[in-house]
N, C-alpha and C. Protein backbone atom coordinates (compact mmCIF):
# COMPACT_ATOMS: atom_id res chain seq x y z
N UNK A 1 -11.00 -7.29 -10.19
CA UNK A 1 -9.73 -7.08 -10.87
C UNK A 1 -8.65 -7.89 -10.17
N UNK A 2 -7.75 -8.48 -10.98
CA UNK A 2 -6.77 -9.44 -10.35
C UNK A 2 -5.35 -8.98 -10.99
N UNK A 3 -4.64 -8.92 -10.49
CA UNK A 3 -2.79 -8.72 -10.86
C UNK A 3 -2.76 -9.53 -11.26
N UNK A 4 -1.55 -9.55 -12.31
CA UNK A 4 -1.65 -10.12 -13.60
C UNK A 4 0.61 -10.32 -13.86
N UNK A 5 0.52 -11.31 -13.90
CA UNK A 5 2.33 -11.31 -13.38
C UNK A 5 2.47 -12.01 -14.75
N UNK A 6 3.33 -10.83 -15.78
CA UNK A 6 3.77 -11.96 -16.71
C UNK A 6 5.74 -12.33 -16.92
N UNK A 7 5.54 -13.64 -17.03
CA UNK A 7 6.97 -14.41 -17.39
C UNK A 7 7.26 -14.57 -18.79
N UNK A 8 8.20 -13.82 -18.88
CA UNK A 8 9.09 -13.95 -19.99
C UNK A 8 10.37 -14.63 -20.29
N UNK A 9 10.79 -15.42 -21.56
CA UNK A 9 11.79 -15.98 -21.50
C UNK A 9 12.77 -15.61 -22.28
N UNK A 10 13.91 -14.90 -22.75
CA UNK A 10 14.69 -13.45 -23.81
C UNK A 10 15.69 -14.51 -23.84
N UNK A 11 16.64 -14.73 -25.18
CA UNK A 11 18.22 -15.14 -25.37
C UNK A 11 18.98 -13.87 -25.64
N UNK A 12 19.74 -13.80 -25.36
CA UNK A 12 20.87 -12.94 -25.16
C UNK A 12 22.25 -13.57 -25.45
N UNK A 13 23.27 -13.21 -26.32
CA UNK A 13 24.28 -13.36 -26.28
C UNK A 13 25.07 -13.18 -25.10
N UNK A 14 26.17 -14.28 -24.15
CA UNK A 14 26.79 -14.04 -22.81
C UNK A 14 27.26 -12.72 -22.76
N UNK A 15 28.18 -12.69 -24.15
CA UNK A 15 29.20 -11.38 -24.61
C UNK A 15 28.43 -10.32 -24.40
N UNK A 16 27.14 -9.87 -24.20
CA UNK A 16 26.12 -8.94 -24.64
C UNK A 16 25.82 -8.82 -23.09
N UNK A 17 26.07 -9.28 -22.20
CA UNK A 17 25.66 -9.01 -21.25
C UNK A 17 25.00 -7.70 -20.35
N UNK A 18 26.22 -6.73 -20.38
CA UNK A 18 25.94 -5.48 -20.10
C UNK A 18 25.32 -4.59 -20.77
N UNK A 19 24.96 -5.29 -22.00
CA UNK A 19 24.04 -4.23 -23.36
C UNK A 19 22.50 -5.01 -22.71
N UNK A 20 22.12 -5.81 -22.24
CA UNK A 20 21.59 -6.63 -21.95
C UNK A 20 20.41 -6.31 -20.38
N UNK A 21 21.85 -5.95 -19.56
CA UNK A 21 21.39 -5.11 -18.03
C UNK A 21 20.96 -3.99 -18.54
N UNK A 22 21.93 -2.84 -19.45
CA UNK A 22 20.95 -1.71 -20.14
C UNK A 22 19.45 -1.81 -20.26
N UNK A 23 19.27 -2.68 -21.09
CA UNK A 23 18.40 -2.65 -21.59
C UNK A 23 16.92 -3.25 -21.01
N UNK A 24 17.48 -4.02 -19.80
CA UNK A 24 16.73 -4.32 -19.09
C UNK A 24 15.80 -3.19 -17.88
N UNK A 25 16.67 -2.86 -17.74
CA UNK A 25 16.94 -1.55 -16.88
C UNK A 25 15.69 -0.24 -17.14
N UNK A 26 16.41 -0.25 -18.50
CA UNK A 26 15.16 0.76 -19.42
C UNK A 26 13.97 0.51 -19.46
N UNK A 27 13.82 -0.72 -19.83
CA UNK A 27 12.32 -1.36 -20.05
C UNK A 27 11.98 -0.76 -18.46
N UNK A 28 12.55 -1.29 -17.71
CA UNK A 28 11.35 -1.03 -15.98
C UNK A 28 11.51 0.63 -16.06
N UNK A 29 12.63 0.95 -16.29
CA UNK A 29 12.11 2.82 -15.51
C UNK A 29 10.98 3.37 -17.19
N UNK A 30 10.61 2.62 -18.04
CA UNK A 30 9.87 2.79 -18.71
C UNK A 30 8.44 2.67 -18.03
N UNK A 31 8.58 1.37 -17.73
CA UNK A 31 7.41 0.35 -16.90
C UNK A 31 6.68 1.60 -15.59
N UNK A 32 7.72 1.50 -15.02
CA UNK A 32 7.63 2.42 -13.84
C UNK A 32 6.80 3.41 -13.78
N UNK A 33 6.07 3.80 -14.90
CA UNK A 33 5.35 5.37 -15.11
C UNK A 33 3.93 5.23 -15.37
N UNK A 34 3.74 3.84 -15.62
CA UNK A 34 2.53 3.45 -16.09
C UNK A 34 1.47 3.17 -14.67
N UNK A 35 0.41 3.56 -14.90
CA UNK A 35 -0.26 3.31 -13.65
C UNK A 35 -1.00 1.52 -13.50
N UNK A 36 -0.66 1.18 -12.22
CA UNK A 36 -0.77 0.01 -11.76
C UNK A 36 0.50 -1.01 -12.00
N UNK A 37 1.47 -0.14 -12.52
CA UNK A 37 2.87 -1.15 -12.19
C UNK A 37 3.13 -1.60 -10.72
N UNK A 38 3.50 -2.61 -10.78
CA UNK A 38 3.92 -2.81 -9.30
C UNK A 38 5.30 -3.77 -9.01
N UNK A 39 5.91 -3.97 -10.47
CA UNK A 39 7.27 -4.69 -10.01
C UNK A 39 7.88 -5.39 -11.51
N UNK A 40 8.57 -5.37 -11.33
CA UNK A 40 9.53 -5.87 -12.38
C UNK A 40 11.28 -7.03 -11.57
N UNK A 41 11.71 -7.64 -12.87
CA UNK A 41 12.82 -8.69 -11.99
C UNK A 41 13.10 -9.45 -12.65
N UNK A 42 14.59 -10.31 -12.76
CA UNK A 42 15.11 -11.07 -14.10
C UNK A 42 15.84 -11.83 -13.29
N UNK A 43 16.21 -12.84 -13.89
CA UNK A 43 16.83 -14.10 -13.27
C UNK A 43 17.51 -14.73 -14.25
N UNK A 44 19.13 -15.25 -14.42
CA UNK A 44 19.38 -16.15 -15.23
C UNK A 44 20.43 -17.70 -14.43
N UNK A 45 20.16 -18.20 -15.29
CA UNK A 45 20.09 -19.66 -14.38
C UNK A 45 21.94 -19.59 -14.18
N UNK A 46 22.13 -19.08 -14.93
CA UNK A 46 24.40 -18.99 -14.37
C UNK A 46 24.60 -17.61 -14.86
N UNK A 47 26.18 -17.37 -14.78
CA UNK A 47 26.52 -16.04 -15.32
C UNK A 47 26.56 -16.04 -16.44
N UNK A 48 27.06 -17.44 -17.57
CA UNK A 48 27.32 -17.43 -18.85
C UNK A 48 26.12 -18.29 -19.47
N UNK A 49 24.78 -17.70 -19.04
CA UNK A 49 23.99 -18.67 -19.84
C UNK A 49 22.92 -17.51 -20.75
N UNK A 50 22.89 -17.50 -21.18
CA UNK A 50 22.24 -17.11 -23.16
C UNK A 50 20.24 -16.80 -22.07
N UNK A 51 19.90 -17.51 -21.46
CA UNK A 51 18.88 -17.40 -21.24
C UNK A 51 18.78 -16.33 -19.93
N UNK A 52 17.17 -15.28 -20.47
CA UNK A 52 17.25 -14.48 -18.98
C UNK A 52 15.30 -14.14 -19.19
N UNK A 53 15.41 -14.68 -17.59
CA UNK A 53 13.98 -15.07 -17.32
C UNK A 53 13.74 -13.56 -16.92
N UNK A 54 12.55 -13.46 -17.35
CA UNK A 54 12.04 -11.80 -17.04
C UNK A 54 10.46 -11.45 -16.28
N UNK A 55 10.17 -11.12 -15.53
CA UNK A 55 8.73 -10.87 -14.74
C UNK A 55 8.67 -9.41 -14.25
N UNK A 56 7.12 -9.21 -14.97
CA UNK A 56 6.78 -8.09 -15.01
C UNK A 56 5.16 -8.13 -14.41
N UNK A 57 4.85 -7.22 -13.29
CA UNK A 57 3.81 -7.66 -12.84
C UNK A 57 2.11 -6.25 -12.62
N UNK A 58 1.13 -6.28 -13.41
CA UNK A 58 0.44 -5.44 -12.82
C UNK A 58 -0.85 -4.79 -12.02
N UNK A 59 -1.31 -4.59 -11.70
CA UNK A 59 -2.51 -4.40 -10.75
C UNK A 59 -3.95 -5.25 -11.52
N UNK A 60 -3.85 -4.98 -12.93
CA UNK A 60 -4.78 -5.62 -13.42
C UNK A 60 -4.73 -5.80 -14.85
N UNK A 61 -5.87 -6.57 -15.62
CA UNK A 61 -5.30 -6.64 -17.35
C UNK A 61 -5.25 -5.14 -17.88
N UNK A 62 -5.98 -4.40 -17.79
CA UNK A 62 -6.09 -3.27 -18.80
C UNK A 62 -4.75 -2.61 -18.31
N UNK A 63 -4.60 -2.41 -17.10
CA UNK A 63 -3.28 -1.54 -16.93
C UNK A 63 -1.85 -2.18 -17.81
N UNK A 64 -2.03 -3.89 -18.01
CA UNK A 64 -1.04 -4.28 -17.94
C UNK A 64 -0.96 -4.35 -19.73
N UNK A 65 -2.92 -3.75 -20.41
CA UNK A 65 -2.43 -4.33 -21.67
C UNK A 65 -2.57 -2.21 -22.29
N UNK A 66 -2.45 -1.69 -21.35
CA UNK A 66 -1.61 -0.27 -21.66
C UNK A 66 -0.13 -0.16 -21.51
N UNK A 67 0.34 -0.83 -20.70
CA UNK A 67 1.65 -0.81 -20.93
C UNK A 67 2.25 -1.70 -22.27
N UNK A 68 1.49 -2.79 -22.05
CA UNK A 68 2.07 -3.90 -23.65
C UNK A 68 1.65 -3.12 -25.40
N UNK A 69 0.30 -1.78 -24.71
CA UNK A 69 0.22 -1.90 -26.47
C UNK A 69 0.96 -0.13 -26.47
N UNK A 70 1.90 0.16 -25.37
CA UNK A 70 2.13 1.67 -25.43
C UNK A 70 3.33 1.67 -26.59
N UNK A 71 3.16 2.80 -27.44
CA UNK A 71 4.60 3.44 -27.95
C UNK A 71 5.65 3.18 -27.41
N UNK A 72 5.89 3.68 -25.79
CA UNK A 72 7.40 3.77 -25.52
C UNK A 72 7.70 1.87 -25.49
N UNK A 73 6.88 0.62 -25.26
CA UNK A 73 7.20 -0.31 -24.66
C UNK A 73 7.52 -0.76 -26.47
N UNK A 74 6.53 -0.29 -27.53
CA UNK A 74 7.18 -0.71 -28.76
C UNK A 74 8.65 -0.19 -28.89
N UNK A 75 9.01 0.75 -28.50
CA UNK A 75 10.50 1.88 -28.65
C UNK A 75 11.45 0.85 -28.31
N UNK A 76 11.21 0.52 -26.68
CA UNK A 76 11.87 -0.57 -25.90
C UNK A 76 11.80 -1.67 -26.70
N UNK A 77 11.26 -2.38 -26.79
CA UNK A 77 11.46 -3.79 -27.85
C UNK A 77 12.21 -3.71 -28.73
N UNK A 78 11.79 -2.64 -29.92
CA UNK A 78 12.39 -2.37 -30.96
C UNK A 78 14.06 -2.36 -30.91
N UNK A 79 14.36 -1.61 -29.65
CA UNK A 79 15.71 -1.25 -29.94
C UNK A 79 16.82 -2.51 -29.37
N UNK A 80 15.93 -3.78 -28.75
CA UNK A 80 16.89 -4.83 -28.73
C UNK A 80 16.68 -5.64 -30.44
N UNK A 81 16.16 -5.51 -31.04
CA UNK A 81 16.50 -6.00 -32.23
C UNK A 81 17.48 -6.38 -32.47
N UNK A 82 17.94 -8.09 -33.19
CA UNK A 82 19.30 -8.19 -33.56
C UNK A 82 20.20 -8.25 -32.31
N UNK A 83 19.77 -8.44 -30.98
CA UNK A 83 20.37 -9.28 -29.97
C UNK A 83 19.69 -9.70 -28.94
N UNK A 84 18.32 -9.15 -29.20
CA UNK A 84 17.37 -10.38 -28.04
C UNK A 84 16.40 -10.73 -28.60
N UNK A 85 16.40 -12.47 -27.99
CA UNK A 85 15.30 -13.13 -29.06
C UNK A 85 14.25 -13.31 -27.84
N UNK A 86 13.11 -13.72 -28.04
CA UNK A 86 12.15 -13.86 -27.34
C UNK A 86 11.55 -15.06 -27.65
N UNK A 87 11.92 -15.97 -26.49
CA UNK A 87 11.21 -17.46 -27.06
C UNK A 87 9.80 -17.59 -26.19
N UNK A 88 9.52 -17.11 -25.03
CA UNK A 88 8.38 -17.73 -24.16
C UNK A 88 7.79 -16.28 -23.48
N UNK A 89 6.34 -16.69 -23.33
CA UNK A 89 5.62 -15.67 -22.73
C UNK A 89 4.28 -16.56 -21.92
N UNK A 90 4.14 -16.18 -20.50
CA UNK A 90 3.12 -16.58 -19.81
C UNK A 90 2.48 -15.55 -18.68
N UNK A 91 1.44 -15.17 -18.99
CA UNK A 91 0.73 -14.55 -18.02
C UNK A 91 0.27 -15.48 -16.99
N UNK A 92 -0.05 -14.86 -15.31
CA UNK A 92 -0.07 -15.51 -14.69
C UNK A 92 -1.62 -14.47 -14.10
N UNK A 93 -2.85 -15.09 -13.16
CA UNK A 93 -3.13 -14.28 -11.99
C UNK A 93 -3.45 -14.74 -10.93
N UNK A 94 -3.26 -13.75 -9.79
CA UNK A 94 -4.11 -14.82 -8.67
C UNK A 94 -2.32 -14.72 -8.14
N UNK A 95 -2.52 -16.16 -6.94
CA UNK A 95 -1.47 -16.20 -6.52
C UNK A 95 -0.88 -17.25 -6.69
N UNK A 96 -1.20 -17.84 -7.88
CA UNK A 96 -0.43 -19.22 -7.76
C UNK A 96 1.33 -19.09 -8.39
N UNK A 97 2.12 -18.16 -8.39
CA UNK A 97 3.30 -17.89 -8.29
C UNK A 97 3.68 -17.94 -7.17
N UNK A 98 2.70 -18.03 -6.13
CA UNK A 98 3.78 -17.76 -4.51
C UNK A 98 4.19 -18.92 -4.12
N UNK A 99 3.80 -19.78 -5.16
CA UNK A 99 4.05 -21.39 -4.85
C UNK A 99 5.16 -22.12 -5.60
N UNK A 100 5.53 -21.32 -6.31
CA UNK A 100 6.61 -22.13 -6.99
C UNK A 100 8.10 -21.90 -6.37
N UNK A 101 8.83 -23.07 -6.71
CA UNK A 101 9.98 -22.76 -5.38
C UNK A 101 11.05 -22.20 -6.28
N UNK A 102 11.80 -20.97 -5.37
CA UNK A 102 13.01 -20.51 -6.51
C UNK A 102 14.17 -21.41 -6.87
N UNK A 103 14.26 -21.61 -8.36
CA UNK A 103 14.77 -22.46 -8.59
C UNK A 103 16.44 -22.02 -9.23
N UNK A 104 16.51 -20.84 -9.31
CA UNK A 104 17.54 -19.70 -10.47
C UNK A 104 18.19 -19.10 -9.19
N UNK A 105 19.56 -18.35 -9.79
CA UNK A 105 20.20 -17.87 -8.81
C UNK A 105 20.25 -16.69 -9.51
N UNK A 106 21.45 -15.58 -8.99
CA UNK A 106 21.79 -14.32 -9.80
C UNK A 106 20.12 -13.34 -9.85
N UNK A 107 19.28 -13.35 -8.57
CA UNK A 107 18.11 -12.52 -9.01
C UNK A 107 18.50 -11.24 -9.07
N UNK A 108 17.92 -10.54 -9.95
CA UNK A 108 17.78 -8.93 -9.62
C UNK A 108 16.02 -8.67 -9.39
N UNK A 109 16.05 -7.55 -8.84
CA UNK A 109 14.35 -7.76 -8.58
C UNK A 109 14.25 -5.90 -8.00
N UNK A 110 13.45 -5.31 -9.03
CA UNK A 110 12.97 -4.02 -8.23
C UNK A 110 12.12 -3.92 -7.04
N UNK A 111 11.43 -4.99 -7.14
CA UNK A 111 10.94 -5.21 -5.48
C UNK A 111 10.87 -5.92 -4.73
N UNK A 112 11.32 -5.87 -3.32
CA UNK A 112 11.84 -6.62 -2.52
C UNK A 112 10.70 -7.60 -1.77
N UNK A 113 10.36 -9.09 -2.16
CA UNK A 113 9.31 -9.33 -1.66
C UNK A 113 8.92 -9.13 0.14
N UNK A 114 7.87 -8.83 0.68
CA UNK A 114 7.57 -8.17 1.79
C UNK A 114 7.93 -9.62 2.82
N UNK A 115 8.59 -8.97 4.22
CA UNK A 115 8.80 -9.96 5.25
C UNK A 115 7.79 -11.27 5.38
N UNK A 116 8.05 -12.33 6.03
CA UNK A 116 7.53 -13.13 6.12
C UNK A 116 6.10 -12.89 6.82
N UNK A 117 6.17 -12.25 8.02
CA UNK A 117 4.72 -11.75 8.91
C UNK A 117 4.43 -10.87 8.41
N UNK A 118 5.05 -10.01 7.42
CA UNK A 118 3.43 -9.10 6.87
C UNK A 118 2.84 -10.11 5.97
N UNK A 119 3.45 -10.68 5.31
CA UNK A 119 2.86 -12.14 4.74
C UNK A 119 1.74 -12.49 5.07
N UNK A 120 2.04 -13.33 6.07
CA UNK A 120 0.73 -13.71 7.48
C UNK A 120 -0.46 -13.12 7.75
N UNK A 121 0.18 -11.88 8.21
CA UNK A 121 -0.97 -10.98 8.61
C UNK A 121 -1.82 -11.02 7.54
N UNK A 122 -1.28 -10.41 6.34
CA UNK A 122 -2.20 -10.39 5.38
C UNK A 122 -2.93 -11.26 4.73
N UNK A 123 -2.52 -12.74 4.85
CA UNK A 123 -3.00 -13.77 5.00
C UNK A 123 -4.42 -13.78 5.89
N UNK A 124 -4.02 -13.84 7.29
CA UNK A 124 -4.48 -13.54 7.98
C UNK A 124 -5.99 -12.67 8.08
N UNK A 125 -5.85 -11.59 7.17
CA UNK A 125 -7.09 -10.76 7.54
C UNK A 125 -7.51 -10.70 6.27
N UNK A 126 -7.80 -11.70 5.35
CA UNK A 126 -8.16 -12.14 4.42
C UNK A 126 -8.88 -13.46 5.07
N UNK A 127 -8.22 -14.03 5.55
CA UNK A 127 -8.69 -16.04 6.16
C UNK A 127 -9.77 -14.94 7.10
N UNK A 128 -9.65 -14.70 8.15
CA UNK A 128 -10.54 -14.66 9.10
C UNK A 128 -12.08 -14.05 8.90
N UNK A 129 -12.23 -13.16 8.57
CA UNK A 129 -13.31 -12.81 7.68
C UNK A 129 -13.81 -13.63 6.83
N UNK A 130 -13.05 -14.32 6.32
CA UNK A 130 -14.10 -15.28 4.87
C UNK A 130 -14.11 -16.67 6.09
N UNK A 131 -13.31 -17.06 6.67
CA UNK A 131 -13.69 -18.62 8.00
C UNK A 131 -14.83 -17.86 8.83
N UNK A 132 -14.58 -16.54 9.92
CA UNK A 132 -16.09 -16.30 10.24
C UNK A 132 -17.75 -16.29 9.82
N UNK A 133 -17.25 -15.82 8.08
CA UNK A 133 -18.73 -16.11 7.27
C UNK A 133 -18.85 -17.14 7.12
N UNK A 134 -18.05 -18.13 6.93
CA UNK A 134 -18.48 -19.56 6.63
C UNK A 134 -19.32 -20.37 7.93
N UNK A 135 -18.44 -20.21 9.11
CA UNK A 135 -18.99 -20.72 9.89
C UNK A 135 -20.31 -20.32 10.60
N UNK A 136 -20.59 -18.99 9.92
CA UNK A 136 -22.21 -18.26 10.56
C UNK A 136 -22.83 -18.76 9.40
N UNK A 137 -22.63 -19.03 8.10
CA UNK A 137 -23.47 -19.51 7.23
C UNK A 137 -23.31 -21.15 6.40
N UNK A 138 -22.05 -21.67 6.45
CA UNK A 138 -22.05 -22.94 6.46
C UNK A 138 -21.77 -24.04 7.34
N UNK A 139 -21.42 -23.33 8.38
CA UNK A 139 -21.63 -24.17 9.61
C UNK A 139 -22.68 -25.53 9.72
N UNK A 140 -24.06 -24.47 9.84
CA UNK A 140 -24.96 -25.14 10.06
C UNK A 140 -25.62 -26.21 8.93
N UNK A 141 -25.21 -25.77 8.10
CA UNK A 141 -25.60 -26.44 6.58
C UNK A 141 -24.90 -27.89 6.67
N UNK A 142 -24.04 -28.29 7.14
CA UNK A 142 -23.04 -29.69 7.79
C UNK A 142 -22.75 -29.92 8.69
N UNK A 143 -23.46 -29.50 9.84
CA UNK A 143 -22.87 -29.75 11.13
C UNK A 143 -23.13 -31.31 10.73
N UNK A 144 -24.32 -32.25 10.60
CA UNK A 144 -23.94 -33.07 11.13
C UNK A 144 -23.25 -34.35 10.46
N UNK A 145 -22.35 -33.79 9.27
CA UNK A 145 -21.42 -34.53 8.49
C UNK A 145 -19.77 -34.66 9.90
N UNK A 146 -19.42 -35.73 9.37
CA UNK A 146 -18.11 -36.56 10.13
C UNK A 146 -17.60 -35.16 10.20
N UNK A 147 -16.43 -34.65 11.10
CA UNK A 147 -15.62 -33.95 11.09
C UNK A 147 -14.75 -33.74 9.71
N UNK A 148 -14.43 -34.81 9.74
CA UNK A 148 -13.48 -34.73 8.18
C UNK A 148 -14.15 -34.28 6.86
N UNK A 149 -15.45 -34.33 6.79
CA UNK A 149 -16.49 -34.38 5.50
C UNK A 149 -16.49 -32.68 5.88
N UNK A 150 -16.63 -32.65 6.87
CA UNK A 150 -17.20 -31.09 7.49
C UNK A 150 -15.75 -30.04 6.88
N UNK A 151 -14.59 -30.76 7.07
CA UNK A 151 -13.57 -30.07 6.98
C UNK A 151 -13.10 -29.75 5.61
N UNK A 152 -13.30 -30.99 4.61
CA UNK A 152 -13.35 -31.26 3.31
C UNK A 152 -14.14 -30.09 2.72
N UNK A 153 -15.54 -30.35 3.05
CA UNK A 153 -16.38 -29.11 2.02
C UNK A 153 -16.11 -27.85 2.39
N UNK A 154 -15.45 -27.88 3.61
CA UNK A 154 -15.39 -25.56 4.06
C UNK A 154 -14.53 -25.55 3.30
N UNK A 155 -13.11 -26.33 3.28
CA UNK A 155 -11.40 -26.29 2.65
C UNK A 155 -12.33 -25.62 1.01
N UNK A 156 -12.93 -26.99 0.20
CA UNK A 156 -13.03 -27.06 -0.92
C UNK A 156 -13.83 -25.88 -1.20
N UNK A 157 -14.66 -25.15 -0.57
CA UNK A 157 -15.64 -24.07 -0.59
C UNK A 157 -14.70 -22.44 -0.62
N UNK A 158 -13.55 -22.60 0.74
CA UNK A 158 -12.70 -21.44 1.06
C UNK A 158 -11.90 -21.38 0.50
N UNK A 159 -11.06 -22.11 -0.31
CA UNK A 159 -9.77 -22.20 -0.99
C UNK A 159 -9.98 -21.09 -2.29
N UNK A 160 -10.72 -21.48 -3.23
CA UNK A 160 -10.88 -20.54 -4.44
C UNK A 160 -11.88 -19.02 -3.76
N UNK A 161 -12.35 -18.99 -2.80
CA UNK A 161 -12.79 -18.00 -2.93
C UNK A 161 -11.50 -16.94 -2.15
N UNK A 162 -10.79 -17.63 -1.17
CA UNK A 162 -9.51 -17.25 -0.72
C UNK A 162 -8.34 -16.87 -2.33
N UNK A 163 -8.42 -17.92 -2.86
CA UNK A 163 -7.32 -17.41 -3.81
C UNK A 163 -7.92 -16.42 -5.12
N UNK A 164 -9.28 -16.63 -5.46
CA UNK A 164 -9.40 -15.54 -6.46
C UNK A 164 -10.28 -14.34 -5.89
N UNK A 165 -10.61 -14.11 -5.08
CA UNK A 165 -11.64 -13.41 -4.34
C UNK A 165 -10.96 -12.48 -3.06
N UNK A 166 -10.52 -12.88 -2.22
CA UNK A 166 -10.08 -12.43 -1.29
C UNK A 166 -8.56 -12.04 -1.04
N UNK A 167 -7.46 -12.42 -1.71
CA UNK A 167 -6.16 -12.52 -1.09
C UNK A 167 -5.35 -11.30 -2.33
N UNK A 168 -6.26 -11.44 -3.22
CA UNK A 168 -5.72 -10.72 -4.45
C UNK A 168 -6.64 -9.08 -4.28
N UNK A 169 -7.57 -8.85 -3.80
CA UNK A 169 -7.70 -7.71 -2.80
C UNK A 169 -7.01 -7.13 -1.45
N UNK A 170 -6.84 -8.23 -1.19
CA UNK A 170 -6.22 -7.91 0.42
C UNK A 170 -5.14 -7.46 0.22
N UNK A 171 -4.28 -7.69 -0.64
CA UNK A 171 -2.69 -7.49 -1.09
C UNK A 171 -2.68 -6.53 -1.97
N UNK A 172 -3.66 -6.46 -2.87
CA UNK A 172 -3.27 -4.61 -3.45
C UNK A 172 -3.53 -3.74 -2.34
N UNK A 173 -4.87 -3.94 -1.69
CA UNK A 173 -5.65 -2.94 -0.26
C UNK A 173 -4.07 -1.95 0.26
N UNK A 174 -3.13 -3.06 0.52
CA UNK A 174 -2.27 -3.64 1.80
C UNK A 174 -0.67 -3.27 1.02
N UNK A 175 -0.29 -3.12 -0.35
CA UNK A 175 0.41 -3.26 -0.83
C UNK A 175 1.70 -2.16 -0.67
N UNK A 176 0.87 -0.43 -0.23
CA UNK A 176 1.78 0.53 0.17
C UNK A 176 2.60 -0.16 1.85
N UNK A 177 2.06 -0.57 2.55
CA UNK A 177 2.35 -1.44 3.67
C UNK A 177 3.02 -2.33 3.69
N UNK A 178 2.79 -3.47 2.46
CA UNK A 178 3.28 -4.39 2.81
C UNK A 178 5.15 -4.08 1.77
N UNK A 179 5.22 -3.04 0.85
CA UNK A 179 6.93 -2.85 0.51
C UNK A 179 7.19 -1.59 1.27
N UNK A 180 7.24 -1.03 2.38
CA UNK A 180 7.35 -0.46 3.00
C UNK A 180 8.46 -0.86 3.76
């Protein structure tokens, strides 16, 4: 099972603003009740701009496609009718969001992403365990390739099993800890 982060893109009238935070607002303490929520957060690129980026994130698909096919989240939609339009939708999983650089100002965000060294750590005890197995079991399989060839195939071998396998466990495992 992999968390599942989806981006949304809503127009909003400027004037509408505060009907806007309402309503935003609602949707998460809606969100909030559903099991495997784990965060919600909106971003718009100025104060007077029509566009408001929205991310909603959850433990896995089914949790995330009980919240998308629930009653109350139809209720919520429904009642921005006639002042929010909805142009873009992208699901994301895995971690390739931790890579994109913030580019928007004005965030609001129900959760506060976790310090830099619990970061690490958790990094950390994800890498070391999957580099110890490698090197008791692919070690020997290349020792006697160039250093660089040697370094090439562990990278190309550890990378996806690090990003879909390991890091997206380690971080739910870790997750009461790591917003703490």
């Amino acid at each position: 099972m992999q968390t599942v982060t989806v981006a949304i893109t809503r127009r909003a009238d400027p004037s509408r603003t505060a009907e806007m935070i309402a309503w935003v607002n609602a949707g998460t303490t809606l969100a909030e009740d559903f099991p495997g929520f784990l965060g919600t957060g909106w971003v718009r690129p100025a104060q007077a701009s029509d566009e408001w980026h929205m991310l909603y994130r959850f433990a896995d698909a089914e949790s995330l496609r009980n919240w998308e096919e629930s009653p109350q989240r139809r209720w919520w939609l429904s009642s921005a009718e006639g002042f929010v339009e909805h142009t873009r939708v992208e699901r994301r999983t895995g971690i390739e969001g931790w890579f994109d650089p913030p580019q928007e100002q004005n965030v609001q965000s129900a959760v506060k992403a976790p310090p830099r060294w619990k970061q690490a750590v958790t990094i950390w005890l994800g890498f070391f365990p999957v580099s110890l197995l490698a090197a008791v079991t692919l070690n020997h399989l290349i020792a006697d390739l160039h250093v660089v060839l040697r370094t090439l195939v562990s990278t190309l071998c550890l990378t996806p099993i690090m990003t879909y396998l390991v890091l997206p466990r380690v971080t739910r495992m870790l997750q009461p800890w790591l917003q703490r």
